[in-house]
N, C-alpha and C. Protein backbone atom coordinates (compact mmCIF):
# COMPACT_ATOMS: atom_id res chain seq x y z
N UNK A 1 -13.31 -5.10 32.10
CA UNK A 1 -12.95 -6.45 32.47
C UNK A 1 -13.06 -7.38 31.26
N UNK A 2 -14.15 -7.48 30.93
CA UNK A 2 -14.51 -8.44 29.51
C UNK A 2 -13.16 -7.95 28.43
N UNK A 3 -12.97 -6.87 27.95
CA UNK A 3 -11.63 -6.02 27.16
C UNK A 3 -10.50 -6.99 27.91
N UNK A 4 -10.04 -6.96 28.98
CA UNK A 4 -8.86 -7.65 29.05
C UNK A 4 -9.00 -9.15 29.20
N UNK A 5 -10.32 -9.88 29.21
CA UNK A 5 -10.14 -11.22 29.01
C UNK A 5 -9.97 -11.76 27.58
N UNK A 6 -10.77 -10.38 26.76
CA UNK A 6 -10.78 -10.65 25.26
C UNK A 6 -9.20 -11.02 25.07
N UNK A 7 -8.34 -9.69 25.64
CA UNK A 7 -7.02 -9.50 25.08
C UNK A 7 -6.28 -10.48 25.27
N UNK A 8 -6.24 -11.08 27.21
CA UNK A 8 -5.76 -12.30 26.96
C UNK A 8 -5.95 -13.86 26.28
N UNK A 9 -7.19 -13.91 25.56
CA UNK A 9 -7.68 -14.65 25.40
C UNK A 9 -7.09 -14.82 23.42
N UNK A 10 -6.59 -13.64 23.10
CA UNK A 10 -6.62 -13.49 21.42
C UNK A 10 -4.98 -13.26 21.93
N UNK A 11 -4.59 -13.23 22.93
CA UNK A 11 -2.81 -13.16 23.07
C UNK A 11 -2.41 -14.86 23.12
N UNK A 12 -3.42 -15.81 24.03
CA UNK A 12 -3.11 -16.85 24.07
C UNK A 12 -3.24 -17.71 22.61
N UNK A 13 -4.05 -17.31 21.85
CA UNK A 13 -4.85 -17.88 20.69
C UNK A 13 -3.49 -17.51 20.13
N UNK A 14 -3.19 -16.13 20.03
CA UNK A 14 -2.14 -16.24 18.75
C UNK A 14 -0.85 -16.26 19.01
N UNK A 15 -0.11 -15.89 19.99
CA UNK A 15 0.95 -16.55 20.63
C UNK A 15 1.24 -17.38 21.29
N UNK A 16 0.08 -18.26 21.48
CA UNK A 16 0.22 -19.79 22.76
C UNK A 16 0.74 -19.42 23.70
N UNK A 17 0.49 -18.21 24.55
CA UNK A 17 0.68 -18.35 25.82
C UNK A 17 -0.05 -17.03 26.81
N UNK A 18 -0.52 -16.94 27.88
CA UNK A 18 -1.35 -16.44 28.71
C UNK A 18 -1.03 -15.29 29.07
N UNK A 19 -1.26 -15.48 30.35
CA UNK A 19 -1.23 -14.29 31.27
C UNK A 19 0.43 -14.16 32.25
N UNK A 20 1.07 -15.44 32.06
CA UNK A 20 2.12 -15.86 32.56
C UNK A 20 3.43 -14.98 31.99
N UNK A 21 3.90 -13.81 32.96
CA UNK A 21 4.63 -12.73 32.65
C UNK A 21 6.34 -13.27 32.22
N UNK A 22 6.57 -14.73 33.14
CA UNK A 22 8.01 -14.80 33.01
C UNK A 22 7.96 -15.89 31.45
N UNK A 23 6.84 -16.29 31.20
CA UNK A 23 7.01 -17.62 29.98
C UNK A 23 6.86 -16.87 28.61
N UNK A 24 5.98 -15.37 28.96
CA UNK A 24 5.58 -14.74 27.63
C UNK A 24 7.18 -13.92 27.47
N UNK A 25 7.60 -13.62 28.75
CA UNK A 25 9.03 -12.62 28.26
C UNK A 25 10.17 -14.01 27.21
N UNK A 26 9.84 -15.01 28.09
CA UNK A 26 10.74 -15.34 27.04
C UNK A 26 11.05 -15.84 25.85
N UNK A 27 9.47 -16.61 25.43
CA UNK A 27 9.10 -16.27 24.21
C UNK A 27 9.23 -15.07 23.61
N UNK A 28 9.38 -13.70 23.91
CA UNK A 28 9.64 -12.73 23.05
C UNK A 28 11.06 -12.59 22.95
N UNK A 29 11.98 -13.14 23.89
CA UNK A 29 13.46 -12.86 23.46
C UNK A 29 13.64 -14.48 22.64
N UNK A 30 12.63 -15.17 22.51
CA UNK A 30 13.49 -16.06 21.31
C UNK A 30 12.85 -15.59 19.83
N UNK A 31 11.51 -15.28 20.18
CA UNK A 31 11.51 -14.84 18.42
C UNK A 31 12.56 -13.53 18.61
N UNK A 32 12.81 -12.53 19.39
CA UNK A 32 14.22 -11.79 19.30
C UNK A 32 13.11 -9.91 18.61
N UNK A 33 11.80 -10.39 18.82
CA UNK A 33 11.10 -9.00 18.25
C UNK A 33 10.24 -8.44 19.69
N UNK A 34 9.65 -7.67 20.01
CA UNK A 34 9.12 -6.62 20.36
C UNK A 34 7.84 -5.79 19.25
N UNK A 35 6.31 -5.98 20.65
CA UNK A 35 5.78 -4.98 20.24
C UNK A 35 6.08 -3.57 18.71
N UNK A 36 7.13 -2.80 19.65
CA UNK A 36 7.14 -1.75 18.82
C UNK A 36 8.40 -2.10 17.74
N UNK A 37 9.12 -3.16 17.77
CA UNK A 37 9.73 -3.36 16.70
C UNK A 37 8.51 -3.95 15.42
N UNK A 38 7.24 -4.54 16.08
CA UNK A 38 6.28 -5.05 14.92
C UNK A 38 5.63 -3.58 14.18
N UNK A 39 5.93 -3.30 15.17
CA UNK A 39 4.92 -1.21 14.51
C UNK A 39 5.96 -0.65 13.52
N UNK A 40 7.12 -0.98 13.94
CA UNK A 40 8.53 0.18 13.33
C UNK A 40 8.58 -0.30 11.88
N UNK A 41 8.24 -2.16 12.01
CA UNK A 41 8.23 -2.47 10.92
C UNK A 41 7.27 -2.39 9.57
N UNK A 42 5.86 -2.03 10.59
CA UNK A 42 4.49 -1.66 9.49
C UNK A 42 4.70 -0.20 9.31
N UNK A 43 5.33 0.25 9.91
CA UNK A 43 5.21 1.92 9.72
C UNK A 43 6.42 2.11 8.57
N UNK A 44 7.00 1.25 8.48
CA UNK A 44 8.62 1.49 7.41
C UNK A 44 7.72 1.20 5.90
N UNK A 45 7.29 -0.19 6.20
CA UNK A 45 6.64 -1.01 4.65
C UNK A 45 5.36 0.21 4.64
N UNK A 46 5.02 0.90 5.33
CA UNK A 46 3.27 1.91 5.01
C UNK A 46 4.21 2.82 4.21
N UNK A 47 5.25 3.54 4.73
CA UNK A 47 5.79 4.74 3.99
C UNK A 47 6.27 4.16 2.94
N UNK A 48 6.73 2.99 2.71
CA UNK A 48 7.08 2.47 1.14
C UNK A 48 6.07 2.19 0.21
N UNK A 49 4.79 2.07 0.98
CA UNK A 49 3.95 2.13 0.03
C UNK A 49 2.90 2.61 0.27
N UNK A 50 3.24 4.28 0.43
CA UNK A 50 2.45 5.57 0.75
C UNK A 50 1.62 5.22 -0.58
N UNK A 51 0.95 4.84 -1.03
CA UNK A 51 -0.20 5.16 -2.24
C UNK A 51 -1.15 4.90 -1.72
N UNK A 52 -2.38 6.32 -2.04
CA UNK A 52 -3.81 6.40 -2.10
C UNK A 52 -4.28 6.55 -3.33
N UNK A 53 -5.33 6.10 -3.65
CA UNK A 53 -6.13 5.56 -4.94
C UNK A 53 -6.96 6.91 -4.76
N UNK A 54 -6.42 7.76 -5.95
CA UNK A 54 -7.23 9.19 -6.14
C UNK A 54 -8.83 8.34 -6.08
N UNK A 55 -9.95 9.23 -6.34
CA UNK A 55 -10.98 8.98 -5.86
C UNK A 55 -12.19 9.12 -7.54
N UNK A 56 -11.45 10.03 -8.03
CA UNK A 56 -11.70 9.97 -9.29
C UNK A 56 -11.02 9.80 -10.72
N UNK A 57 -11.74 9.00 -11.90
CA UNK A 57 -10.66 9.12 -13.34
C UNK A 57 -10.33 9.89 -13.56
N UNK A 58 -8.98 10.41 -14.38
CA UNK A 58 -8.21 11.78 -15.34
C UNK A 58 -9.82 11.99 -15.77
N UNK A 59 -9.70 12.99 -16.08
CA UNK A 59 -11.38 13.43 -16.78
C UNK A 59 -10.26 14.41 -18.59
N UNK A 60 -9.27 13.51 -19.03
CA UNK A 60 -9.30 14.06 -20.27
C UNK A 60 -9.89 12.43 -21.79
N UNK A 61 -9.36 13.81 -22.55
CA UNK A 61 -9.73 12.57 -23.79
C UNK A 61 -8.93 12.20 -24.52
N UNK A 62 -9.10 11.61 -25.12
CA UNK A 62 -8.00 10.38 -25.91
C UNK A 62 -6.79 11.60 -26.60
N UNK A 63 -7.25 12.74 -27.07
CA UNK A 63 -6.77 13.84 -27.92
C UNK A 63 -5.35 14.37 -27.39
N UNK A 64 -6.36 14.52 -25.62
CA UNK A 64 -5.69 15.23 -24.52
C UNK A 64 -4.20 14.15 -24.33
N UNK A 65 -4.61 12.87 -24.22
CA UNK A 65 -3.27 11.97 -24.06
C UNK A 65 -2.40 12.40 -25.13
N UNK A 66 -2.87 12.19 -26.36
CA UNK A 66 -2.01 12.24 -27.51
C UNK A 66 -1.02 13.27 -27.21
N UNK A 67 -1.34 14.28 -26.58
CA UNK A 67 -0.68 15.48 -27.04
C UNK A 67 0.02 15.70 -25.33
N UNK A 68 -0.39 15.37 -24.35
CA UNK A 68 0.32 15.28 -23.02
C UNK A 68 2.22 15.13 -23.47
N UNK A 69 2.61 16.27 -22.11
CA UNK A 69 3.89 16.15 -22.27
C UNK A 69 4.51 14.75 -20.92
N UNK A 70 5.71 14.28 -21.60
CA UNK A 70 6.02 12.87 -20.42
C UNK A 70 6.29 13.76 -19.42
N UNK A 71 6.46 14.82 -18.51
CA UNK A 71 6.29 14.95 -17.19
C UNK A 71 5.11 15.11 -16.50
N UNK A 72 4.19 15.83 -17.48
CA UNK A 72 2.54 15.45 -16.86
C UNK A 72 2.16 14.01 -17.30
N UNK A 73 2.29 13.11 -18.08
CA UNK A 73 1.98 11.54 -17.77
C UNK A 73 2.68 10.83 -16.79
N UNK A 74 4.13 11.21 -16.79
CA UNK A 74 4.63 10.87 -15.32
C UNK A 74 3.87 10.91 -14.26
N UNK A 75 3.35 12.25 -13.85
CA UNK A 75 2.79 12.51 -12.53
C UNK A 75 1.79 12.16 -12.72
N UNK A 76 0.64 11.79 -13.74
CA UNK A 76 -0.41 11.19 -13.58
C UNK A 76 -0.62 9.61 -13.55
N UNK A 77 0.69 9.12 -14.30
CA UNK A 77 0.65 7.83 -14.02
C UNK A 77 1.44 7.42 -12.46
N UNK A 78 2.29 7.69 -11.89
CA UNK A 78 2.50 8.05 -10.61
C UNK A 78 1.26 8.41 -9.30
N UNK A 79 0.80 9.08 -9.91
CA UNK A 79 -0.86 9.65 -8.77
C UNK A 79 -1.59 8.30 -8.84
N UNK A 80 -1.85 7.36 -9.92
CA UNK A 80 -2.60 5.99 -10.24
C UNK A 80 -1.89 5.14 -9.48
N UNK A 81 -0.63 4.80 -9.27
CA UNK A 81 0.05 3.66 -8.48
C UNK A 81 0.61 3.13 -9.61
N UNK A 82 1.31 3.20 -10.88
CA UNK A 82 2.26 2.95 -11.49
C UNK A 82 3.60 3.60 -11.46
N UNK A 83 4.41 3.24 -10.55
CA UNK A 83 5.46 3.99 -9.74
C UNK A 83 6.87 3.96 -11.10
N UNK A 84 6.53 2.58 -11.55
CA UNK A 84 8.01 2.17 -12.44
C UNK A 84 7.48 2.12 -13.54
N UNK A 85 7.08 2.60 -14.18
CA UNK A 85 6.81 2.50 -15.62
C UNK A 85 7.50 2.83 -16.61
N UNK A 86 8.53 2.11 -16.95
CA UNK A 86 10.07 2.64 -17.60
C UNK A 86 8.96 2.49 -19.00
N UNK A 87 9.33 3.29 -20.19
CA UNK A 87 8.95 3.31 -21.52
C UNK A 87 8.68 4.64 -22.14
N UNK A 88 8.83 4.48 -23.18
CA UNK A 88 8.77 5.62 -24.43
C UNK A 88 7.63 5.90 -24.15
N UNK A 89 7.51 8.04 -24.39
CA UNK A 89 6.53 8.56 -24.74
C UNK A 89 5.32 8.28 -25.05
N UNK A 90 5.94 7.25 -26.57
CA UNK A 90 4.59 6.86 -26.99
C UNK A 90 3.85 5.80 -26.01
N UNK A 91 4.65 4.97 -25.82
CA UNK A 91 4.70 4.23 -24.54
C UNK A 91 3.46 4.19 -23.81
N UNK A 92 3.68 5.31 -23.14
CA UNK A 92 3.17 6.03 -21.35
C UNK A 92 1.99 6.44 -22.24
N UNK A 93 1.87 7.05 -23.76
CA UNK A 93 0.63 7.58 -23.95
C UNK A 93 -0.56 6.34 -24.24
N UNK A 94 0.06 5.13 -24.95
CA UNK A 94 -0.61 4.63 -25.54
C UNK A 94 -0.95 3.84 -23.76
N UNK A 95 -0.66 3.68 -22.92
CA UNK A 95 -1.00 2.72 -21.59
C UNK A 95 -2.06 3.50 -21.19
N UNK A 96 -1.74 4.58 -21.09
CA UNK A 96 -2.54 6.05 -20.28
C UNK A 96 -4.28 6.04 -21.32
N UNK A 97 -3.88 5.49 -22.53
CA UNK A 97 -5.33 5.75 -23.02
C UNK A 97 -5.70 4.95 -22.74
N UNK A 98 -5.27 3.59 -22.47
CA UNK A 98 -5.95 2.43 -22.14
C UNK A 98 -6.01 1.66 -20.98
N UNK A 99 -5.58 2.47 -20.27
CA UNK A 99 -5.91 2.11 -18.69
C UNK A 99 -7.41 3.29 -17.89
N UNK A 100 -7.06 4.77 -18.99
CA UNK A 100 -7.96 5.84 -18.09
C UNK A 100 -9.23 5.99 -19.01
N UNK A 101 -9.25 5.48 -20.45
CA UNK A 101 -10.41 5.91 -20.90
C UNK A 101 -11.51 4.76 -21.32
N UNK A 102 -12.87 4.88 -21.24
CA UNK A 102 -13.58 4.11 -21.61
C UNK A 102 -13.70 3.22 -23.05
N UNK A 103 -14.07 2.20 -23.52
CA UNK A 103 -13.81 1.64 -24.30
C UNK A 103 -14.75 2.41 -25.39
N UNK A 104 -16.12 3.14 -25.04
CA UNK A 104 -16.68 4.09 -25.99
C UNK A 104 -15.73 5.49 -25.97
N UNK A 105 -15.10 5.82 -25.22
CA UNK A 105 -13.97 6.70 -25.68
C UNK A 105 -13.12 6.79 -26.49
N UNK A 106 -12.44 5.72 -26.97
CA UNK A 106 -11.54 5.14 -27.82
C UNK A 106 -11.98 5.69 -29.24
């Protein structure tokens, strides 16, 4: 019981209106959305921005960048959440040392 007074109570708060079945329908055909059109729409923008934050740093060393080929800095800068990182080799190496390694690493 308390659960559905909460619900109507945070439905009235954020849509200004109650328990009243014919005033809430038609507030939903003027904003023109639906429930599961609000889900279809978080579930579209989640898969566009499927990124999880690995849990740990690259564990190489400055050496290891130097000498990395651009399809393994691709995929490691990719695994970090730098999706577009248009640039030269040297580029991707010189970001990659200075985004993954410590400043006593250097």
């Amino acid at each position: 019981m308390a659960l559905s007074q909460l619900f109507q109570f945070a439905c009235t708060i954020v849509l200004g209106h109650g328990n009243n079945n014919n005033s809430s329908q038609e507030k939903v055909r003027k904003l023109g959305t639906t429930s599961l059109d609000i889900h279809d729409k978080i579930a579209q923008k989640k898969k566009m921005n499927d990124f999880q934050m690995p849990l740990h740093y690259p564990r190489y060393k400055k050496g290891d960048y130097e000498k990395m080929e651009e399809w393994k800095l691709d995929t490691l800068l990719k695994q970090y959440g730098f999706f577009h990182f248009d640039g030269t080799l040297e580029e991707k190496r010189k970001f990659a040392i200075g985004a993954f390694l410590w400043p006593d690493q250097l």
